[in-house]
C-alpha atoms as a PDB file:
ATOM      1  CA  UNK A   1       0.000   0.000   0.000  1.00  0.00           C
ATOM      2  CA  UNK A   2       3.210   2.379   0.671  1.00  0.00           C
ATOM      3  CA  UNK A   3       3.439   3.192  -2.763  1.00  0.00           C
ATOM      4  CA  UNK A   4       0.318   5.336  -3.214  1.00  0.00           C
ATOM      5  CA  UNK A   5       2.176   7.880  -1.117  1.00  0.00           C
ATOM      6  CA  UNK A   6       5.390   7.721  -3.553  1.00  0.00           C
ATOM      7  CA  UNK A   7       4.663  10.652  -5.609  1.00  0.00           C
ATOM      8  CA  UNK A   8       4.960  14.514  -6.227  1.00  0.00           C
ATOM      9  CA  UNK A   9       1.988  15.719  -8.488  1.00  0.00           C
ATOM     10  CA  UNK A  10       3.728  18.529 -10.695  1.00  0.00           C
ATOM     11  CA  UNK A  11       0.817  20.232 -12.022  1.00  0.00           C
ATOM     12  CA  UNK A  12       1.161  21.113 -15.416  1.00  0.00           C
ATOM     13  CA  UNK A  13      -0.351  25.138 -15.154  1.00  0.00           C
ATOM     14  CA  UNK A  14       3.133  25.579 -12.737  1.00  0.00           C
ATOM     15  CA  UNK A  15       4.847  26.273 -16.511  1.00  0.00           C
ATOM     16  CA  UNK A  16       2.460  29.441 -16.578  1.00  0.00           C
ATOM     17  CA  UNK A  17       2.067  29.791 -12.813  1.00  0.00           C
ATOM     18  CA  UNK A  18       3.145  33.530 -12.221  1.00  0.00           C
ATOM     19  CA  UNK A  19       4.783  32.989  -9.136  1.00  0.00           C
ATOM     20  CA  UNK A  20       6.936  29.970 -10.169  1.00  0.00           C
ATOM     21  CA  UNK A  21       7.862  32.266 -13.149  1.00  0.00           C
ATOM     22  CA  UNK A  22       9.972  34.797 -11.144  1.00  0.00           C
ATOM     23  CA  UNK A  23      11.996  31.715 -10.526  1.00  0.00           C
ATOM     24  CA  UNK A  24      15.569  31.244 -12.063  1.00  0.00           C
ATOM     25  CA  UNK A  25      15.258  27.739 -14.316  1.00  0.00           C
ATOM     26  CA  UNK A  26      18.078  26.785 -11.683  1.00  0.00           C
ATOM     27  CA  UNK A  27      15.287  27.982  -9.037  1.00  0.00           C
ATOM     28  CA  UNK A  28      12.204  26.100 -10.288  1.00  0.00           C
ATOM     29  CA  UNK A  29      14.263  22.886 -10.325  1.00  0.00           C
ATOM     30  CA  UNK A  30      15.113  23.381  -6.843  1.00  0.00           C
ATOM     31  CA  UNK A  31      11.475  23.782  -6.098  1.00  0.00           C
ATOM     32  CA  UNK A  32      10.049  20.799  -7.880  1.00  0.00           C
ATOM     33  CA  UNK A  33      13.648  18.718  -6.190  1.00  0.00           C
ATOM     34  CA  UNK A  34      12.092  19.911  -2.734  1.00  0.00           C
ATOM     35  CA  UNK A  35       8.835  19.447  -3.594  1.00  0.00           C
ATOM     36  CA  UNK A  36       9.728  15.411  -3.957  1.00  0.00           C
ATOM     37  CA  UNK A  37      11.882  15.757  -0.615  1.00  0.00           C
ATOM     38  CA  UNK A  38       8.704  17.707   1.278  1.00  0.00           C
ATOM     39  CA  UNK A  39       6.860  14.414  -0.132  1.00  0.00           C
ATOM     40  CA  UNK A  40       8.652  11.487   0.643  1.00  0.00           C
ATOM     41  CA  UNK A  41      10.038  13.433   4.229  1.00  0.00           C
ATOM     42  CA  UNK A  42       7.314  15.562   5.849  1.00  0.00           C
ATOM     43  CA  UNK A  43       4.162  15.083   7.139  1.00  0.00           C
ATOM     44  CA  UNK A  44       1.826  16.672   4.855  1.00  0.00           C
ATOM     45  CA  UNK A  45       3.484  19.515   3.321  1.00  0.00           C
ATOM     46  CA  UNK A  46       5.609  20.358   6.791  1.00  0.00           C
ATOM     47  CA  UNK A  47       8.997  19.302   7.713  1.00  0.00           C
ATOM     48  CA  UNK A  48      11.390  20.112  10.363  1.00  0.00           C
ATOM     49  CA  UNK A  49      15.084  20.708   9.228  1.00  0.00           C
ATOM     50  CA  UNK A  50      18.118  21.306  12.018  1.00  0.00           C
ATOM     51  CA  UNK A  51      21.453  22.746  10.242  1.00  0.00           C
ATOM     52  CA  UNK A  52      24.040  21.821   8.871  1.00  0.00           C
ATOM     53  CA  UNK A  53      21.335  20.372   6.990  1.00  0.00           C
ATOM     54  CA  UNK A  54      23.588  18.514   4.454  1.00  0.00           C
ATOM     55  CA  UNK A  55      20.800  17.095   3.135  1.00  0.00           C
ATOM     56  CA  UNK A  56      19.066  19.890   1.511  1.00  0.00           C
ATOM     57  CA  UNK A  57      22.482  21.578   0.441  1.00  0.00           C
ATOM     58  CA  UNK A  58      23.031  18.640  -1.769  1.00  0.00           C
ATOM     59  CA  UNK A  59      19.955  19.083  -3.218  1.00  0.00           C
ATOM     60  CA  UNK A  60      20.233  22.314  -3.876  1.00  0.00           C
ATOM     61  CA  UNK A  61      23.694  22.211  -4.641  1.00  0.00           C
ATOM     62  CA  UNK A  62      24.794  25.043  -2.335  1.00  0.00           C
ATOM     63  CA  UNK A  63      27.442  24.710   0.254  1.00  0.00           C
ATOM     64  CA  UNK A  64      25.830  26.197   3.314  1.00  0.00           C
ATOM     65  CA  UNK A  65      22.563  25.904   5.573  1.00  0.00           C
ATOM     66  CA  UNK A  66      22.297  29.745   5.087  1.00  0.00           C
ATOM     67  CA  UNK A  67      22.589  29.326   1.180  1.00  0.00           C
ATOM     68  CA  UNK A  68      19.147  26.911   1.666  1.00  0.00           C
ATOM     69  CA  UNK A  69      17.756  29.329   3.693  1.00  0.00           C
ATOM     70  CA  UNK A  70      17.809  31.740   1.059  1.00  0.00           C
ATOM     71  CA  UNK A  71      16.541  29.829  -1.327  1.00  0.00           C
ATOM     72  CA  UNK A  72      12.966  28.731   0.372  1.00  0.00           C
ATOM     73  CA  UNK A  73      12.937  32.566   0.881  1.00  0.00           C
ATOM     74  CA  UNK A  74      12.343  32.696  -3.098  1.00  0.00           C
ATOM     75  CA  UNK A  75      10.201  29.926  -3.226  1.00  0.00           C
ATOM     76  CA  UNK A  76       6.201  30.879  -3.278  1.00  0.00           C
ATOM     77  CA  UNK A  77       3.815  29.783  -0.688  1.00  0.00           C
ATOM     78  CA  UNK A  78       6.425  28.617   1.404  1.00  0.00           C
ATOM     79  CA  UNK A  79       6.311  29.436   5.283  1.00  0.00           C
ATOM     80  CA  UNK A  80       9.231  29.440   7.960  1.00  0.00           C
ATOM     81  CA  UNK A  81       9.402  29.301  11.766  1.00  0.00           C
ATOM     82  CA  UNK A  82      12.176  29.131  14.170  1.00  0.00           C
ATOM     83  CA  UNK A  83      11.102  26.075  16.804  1.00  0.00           C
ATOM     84  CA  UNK A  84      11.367  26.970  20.689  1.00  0.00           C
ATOM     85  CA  UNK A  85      14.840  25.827  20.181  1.00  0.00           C
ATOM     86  CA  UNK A  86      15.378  28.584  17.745  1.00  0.00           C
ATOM     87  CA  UNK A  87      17.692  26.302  15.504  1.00  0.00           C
ATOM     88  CA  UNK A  88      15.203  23.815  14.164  1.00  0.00           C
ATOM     89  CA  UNK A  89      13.171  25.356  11.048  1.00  0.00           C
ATOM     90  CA  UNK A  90       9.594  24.365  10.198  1.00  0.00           C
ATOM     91  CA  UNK A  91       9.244  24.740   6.609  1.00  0.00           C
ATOM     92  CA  UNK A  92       5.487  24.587   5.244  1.00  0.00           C
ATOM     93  CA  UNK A  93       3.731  24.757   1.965  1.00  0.00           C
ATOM     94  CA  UNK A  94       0.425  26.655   2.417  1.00  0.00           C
ATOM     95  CA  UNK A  95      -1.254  24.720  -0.725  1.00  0.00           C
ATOM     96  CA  UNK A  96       0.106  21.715  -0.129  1.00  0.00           C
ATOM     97  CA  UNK A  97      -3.752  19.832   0.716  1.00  0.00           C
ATOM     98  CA  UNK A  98      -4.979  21.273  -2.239  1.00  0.00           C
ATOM     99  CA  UNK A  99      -2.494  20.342  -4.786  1.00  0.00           C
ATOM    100  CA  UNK A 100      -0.799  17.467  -3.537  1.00  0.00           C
ATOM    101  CA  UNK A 101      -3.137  15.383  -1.666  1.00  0.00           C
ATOM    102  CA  UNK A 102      -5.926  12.935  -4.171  1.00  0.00           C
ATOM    103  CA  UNK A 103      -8.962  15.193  -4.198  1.00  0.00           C
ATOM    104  CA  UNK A 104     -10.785  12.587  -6.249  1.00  0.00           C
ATOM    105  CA  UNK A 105     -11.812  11.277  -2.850  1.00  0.00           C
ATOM    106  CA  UNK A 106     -12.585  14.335  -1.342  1.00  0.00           C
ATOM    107  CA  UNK A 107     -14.749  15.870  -3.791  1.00  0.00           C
ATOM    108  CA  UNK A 108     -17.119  12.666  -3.084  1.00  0.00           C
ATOM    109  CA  UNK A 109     -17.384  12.713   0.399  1.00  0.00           C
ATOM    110  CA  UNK A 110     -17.909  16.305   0.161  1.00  0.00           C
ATOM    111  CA  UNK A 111     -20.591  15.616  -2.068  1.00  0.00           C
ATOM    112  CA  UNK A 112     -21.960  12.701  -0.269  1.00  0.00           C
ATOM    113  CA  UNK A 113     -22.100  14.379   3.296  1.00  0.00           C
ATOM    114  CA  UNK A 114     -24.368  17.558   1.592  1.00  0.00           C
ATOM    115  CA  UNK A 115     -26.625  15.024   0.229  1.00  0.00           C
ATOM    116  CA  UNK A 116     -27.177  12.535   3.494  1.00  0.00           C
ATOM    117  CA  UNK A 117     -27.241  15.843   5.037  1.00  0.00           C
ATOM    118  CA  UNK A 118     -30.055  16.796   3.248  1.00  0.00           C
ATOM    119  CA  UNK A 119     -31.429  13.906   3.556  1.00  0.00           C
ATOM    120  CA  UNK A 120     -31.419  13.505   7.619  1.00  0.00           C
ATOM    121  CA  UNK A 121     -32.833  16.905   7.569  1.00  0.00           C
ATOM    122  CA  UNK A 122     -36.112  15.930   5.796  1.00  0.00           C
ATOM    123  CA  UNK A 123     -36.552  12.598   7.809  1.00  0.00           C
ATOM    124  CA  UNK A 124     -38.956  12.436  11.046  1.00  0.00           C
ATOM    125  CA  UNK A 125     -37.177  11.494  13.978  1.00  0.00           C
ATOM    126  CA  UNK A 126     -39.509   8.162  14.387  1.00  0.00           C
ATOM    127  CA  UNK A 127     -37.443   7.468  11.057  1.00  0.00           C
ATOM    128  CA  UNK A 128     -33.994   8.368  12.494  1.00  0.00           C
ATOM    129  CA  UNK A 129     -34.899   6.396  15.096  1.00  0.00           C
ATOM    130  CA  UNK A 130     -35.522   3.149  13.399  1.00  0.00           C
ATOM    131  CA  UNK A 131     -32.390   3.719  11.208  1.00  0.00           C
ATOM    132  CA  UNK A 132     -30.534   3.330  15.169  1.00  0.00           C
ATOM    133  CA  UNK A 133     -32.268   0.407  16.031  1.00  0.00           C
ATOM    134  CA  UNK A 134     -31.497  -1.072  12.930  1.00  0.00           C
ATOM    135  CA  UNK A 135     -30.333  -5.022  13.431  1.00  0.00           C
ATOM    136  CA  UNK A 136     -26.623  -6.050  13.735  1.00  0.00           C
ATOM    137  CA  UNK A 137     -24.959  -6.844  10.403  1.00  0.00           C
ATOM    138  CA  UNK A 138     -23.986 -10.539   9.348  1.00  0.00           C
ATOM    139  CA  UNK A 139     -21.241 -11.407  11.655  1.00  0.00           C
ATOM    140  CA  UNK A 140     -18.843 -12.964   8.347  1.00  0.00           C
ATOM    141  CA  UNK A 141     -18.702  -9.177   6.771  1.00  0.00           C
ATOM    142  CA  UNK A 142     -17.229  -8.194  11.055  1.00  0.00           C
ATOM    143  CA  UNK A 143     -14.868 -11.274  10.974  1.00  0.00           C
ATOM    144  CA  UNK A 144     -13.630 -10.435   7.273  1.00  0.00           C
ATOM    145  CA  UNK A 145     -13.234  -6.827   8.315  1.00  0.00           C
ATOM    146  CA  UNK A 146     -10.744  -8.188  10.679  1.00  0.00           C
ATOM    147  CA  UNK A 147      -9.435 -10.543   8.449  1.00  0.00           C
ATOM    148  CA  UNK A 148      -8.799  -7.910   5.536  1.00  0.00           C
ATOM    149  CA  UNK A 149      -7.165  -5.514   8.236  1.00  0.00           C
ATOM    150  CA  UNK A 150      -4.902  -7.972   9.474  1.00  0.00           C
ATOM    151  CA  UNK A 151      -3.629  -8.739   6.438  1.00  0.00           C
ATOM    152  CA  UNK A 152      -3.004  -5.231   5.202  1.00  0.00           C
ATOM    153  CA  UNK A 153      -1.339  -3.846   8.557  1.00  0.00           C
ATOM    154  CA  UNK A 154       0.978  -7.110   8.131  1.00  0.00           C
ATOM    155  CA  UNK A 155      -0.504  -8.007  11.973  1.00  0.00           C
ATOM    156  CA  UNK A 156       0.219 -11.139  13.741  1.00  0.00           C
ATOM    157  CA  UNK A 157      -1.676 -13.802  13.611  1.00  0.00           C
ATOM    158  CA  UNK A 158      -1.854 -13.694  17.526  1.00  0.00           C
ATOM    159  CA  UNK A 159      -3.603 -10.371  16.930  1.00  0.00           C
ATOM    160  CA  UNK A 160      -7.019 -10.152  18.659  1.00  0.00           C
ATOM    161  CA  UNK A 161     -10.599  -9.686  17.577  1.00  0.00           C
ATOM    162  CA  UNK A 162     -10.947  -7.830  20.744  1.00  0.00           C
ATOM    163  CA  UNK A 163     -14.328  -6.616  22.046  1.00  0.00           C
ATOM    164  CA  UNK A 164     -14.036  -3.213  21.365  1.00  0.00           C
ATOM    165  CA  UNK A 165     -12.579  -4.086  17.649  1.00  0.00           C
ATOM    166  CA  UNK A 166     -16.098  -5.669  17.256  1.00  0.00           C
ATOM    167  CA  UNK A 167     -18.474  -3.359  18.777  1.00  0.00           C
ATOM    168  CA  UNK A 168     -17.114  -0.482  16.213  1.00  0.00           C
ATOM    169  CA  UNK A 169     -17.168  -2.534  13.587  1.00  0.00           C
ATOM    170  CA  UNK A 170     -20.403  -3.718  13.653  1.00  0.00           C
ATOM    171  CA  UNK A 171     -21.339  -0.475  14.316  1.00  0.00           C
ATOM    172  CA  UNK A 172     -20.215   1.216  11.167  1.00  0.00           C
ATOM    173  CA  UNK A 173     -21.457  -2.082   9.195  1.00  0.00           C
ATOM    174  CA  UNK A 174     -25.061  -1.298  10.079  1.00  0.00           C
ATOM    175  CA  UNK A 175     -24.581   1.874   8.042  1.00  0.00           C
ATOM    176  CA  UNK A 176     -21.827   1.604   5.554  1.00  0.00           C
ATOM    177  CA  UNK A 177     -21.334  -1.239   2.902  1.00  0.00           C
ATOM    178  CA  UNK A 178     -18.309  -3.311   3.315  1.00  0.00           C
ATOM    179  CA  UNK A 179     -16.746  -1.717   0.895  1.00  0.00           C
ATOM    180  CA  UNK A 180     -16.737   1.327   2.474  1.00  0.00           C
ATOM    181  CA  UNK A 181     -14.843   0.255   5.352  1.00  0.00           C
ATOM    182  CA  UNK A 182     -12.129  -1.927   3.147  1.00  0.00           C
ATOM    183  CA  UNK A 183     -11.516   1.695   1.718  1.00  0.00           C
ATOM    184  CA  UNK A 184     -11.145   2.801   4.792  1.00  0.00           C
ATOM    185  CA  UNK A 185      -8.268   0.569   6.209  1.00  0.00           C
ATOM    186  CA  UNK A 186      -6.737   0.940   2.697  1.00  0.00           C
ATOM    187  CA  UNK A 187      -6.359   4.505   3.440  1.00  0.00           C
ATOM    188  CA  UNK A 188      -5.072   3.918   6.822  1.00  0.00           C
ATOM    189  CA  UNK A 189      -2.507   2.391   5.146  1.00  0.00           C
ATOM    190  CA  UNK A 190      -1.360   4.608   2.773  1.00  0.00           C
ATOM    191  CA  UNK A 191      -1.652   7.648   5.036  1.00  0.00           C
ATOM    192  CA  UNK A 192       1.913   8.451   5.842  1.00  0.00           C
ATOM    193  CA  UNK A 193       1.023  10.135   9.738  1.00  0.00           C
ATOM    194  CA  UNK A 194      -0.582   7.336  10.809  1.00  0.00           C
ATOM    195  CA  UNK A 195       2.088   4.886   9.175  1.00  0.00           C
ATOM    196  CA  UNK A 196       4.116   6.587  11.503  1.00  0.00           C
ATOM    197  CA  UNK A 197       5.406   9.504   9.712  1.00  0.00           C
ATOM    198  CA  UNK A 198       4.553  12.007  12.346  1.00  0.00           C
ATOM    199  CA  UNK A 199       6.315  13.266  15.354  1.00  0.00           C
ATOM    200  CA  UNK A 200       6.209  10.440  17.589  1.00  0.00           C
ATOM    201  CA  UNK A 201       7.359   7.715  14.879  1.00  0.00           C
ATOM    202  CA  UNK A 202       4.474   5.900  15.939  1.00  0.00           C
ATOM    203  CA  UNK A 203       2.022   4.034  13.519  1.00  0.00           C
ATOM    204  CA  UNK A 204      -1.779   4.566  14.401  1.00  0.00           C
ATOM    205  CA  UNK A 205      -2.874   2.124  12.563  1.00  0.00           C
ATOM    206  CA  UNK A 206      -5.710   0.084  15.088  1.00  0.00           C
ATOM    207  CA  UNK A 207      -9.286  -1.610  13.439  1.00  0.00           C
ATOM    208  CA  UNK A 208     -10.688   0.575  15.898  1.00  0.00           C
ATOM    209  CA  UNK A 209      -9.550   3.309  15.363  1.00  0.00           C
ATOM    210  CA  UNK A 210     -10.143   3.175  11.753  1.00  0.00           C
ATOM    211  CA  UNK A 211     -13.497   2.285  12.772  1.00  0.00           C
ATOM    212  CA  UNK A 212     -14.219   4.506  15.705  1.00  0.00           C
ATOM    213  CA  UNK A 213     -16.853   6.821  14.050  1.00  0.00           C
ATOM    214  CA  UNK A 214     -18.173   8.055  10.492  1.00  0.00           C
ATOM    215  CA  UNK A 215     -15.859  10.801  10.484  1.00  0.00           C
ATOM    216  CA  UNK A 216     -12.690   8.713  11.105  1.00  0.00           C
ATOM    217  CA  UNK A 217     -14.103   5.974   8.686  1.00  0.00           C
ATOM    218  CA  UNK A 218     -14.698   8.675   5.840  1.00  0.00           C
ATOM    219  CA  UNK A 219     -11.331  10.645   6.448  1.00  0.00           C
ATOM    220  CA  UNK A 220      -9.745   7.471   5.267  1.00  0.00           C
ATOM    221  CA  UNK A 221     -10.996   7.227   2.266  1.00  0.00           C
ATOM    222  CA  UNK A 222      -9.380  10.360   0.802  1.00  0.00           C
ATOM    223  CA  UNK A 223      -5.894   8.222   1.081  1.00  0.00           C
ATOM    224  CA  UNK A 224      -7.304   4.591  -0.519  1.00  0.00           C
ATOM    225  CA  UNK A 225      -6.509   5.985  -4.353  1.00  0.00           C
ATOM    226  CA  UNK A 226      -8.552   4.999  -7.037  1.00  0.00           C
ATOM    227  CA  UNK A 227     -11.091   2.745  -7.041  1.00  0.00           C
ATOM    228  CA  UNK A 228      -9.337  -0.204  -9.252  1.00  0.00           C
ATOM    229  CA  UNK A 229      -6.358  -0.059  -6.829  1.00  0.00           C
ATOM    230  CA  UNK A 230      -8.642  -0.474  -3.813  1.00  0.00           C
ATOM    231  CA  UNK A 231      -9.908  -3.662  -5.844  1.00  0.00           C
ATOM    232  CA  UNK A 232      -6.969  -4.986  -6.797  1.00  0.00           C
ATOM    233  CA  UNK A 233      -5.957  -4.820  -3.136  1.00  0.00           C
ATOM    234  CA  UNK A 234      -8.896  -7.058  -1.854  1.00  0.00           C
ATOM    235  CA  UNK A 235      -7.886  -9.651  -4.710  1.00  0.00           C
ATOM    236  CA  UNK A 236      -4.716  -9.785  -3.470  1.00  0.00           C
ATOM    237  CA  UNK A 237      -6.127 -10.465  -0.493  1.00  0.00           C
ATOM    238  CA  UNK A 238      -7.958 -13.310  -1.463  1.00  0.00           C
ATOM    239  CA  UNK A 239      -5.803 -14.760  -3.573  1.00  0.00           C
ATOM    240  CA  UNK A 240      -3.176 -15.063  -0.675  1.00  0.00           C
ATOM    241  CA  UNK A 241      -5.461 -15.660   2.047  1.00  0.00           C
ATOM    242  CA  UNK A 242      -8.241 -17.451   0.751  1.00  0.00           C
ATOM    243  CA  UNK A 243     -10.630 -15.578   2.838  1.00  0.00           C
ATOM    244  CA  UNK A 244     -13.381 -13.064   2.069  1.00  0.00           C
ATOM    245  CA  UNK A 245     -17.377 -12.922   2.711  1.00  0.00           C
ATOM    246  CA  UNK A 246     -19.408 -15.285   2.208  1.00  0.00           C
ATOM    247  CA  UNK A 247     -21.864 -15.517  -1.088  1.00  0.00           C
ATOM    248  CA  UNK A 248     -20.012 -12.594  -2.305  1.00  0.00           C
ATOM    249  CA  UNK A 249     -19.630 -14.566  -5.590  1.00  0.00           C
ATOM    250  CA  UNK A 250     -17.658 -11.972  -7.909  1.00  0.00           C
ATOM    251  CA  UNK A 251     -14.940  -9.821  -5.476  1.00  0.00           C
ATOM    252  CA  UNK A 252     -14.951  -6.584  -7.158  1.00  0.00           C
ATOM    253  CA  UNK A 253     -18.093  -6.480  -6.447  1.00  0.00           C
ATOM    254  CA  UNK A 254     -17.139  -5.952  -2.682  1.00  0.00           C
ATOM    255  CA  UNK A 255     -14.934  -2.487  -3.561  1.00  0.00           C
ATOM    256  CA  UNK A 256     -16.978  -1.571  -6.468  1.00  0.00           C
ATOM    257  CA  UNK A 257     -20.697  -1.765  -5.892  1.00  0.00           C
ATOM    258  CA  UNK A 258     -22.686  -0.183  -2.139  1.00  0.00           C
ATOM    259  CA  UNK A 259     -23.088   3.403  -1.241  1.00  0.00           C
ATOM    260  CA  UNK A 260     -20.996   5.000   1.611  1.00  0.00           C
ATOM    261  CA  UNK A 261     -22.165   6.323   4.413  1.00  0.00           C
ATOM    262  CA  UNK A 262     -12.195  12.688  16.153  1.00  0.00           C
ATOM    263  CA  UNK A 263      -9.933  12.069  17.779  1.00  0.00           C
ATOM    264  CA  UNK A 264      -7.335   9.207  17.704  1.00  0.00           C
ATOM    265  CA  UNK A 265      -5.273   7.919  20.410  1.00  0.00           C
ATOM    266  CA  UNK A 266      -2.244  10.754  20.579  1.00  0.00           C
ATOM    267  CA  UNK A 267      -2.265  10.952  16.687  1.00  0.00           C
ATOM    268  CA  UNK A 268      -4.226  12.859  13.852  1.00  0.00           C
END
């Protein structure tokens, strides 16, 4: 799953972008050379650099942490702060969600939440109420959740269905597809913070976490990719496990067909 996040989108309008254009050639390859670094280093669109910094002066090809210094200074939408140790420097790109990240993704659940928005708001609560009450999901799509999770996280086979693993996943089965939740742990897994590219260099990474609410379960989603590498994923997963629901008959059909639809523990 790691190499979803092994990219740099270079967006074709930065030939005519008039920011990027006050750049030296020299410059704008030094900006796109970062912008690969910021990617495969940082933690979306942030990183943290201490001098001498020999890192970045080789990719710049200057000889000094000051020289690099310089240099972000020319670079557009790019943000610097001294840490409270006032060596460390937090570099940022301000746009980096909205060019960088897949907004496929995001665009639906955007688009999804206004309509079951709109939808809640015309029910009558006897109706929200039955939708609450509704009756527990098959147990197999719970014990494949697990089953699919385990496998993708690489988990031990000593690993747990615990209680609490259940409870939320039966919980967002009685309102999203199954699908919709093996999107959701395929995200987990391609999202480098909770692979443990954050501070802490700690993976956050648990079924229930993943599972914990709507809002956790959808902000997934916007890391899974496209929908034929979600699928090709779950046949993977079959073909090396042998496992998946039962009657399910054709497996795409399990990434490609139903309709979807905080805080973690120390992370995102």
């Amino acid at each position: 799953m790691a190499d979803q996040g092994r990219w740099f989108k270079l967006w074709i309008t930065a030939n005519t972008d008039p920011d990027l254009e006050n750049l030296t050639l020299e410059n704008f390859g030094r900006w796109c050379r970062f912008g690969a670094f910021l990617k495969a280093h940082g933690t979306r669109g942030t990183i943290k650099i201490k001098p001498p910094g020999k890192a970045l002066c080789n990719l710049f090809r200057v000889q000094t942490f000051d020289e690099v210094l310089v240099i972000f200074r020319l670079f557009p939408n790019t943000e610097m702060r001294y840490g409270k140790d006032t060596v460390t420097v937090e570099v940022s790109w301000r746009n980096w969600l909205k060019y960088q990240e897949d907004t496929t993704v995001a665009r639906r659940m955007k688009r999804h939440r206004a309509l079951r928005s709109k939808k809640r708001g015309e029910e009558k609560r006897g109706e929200e109420r039955r939708i609450n009450t509704l009756s527990s999901p098959p147990s197999g799509d719970a014990v494949t959740v697990f089953e699919f999770w385990k496998w993708c996280m690489e988990k031990s086979d000593r690993t747990q269905f615990t209680e609490e693993r259940k409870k939320k996943v039966r919980d967002r089965l009685k309102v999203y597809s199954l699908r919709d939740v093996v999107r959701a742990i395929c995200g987990n897994a391609a999202c480098p913070h909770n692979q443990g590219h954050n501070e802490r260099d700690t993976k956050f990474d648990d079924l229930e976490l993943i599972c914990r609410n709507s809002t956790k379960l959808e902000y997934f989603w916007q890391f899974a990719g496209e929908e034929e590498k979600v699928a090709e994923t779950w046949r993977r997963f079959e073909n090396e496990t042998g496992k998946g629901p039962d009657g399910q008959g054709d497996t795409s059909a399990v990434v490609h067909s139903g309709t979807g639809g905080g805080d973690e523990k120390g992370g995102n």
